[in-house]
Protein backbone atom coordinates (compact mmCIF):
# COMPACT_ATOMS: atom_id res chain seq x y z
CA UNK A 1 195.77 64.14 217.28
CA UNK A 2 195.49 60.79 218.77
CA UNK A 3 197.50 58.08 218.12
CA UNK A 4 196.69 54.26 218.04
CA UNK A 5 194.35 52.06 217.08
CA UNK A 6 190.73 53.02 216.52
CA UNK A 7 188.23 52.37 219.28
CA UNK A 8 184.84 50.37 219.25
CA UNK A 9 183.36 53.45 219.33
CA UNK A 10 184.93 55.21 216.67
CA UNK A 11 184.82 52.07 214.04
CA UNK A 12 180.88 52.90 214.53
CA UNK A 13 181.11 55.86 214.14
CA UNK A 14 182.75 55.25 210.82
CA UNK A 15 180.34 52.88 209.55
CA UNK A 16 177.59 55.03 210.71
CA UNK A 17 178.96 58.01 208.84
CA UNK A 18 180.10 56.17 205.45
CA UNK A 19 176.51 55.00 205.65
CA UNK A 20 175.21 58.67 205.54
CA UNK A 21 177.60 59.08 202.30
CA UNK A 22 180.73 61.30 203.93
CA UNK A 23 183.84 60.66 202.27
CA UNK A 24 186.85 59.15 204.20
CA UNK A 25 188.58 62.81 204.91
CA UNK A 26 185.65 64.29 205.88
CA UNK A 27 184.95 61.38 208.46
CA UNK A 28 188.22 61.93 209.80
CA UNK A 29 187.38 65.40 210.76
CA UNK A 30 184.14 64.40 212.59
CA UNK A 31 186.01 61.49 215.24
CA UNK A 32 189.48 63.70 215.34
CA UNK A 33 191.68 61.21 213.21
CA UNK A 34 193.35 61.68 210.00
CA UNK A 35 191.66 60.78 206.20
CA UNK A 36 193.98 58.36 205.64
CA UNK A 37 193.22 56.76 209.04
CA UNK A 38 189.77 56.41 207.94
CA UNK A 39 190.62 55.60 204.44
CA UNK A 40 193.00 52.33 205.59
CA UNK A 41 190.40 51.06 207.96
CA UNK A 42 188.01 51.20 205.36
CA UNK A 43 190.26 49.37 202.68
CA UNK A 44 191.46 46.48 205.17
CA UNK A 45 187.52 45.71 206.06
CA UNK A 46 186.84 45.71 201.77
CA UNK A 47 184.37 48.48 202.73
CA UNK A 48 181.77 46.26 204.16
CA UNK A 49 180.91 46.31 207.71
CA UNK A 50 180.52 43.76 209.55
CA UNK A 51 177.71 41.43 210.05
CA UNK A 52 176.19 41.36 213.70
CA UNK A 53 176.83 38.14 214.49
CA UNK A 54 173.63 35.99 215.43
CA UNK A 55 172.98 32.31 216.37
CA UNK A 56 170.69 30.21 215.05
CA UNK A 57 167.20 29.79 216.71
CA UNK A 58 167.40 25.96 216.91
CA UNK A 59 170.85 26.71 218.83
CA UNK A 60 170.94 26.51 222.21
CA UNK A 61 171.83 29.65 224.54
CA UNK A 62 174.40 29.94 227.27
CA UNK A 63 171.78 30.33 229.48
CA UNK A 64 169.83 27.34 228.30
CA UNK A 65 173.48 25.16 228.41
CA UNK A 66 173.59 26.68 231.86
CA UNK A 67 170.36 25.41 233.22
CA UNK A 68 171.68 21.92 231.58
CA UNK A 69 174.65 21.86 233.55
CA UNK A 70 172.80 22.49 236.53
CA UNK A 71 169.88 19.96 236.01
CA UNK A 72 172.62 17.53 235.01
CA UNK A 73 174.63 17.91 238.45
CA UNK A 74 171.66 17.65 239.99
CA UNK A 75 171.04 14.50 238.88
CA UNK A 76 167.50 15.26 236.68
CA UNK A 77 166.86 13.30 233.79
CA UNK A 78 167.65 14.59 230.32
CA UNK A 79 163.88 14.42 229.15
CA UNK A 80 162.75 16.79 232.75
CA UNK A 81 165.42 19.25 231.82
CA UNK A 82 164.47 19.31 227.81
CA UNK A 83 160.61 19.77 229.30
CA UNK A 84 161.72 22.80 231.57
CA UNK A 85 163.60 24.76 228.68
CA UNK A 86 160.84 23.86 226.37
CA UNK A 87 162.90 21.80 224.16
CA UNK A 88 163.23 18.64 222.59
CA UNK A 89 165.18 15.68 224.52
């Protein structure tokens, strides 16, 4: 039995499994950690995963801030730089 905190990997596995239906013990047996492992992670999160986190559309990306960054240093204009990402000044 390992000991320690549950991995990336395994907390998917555990959503992905209580998803299916399997009851905390029997999840335990499938990633090799005690029931009440299972059953404590599942209590502290309420039972809900996660939502995968997602940014607006109207946001702009790290890449986008990026290519800002670099116009900027540059010296372009604000207006060039909105017309090369596509975006509004």
């Amino acid at each position: 039995m390992r000991l320690g905190r549950l991995s990336d990997i395994e907390r998917a596995e555990i959503w992905r499994l209580r998803a299916d239906g399997l009851a905390a013990v029997n999840i335990g047996r499938e990633i090799g950690r005690p029931g009440a492992t299972v059953q404590w992670f599942l209590m502290s999160s309420g039972g809900v995963p996660p939502r995968a986190r997602s940014r607006a559309a109207d946001r702009l990306t790290l890449e986008e801030r990026e290519k800002i960054s670099r116009g900027l240093a540059t010296g372009d204009a604000l207006r060039v730089i909105a017309r090369r990402l596509g975006r509004a000044a």
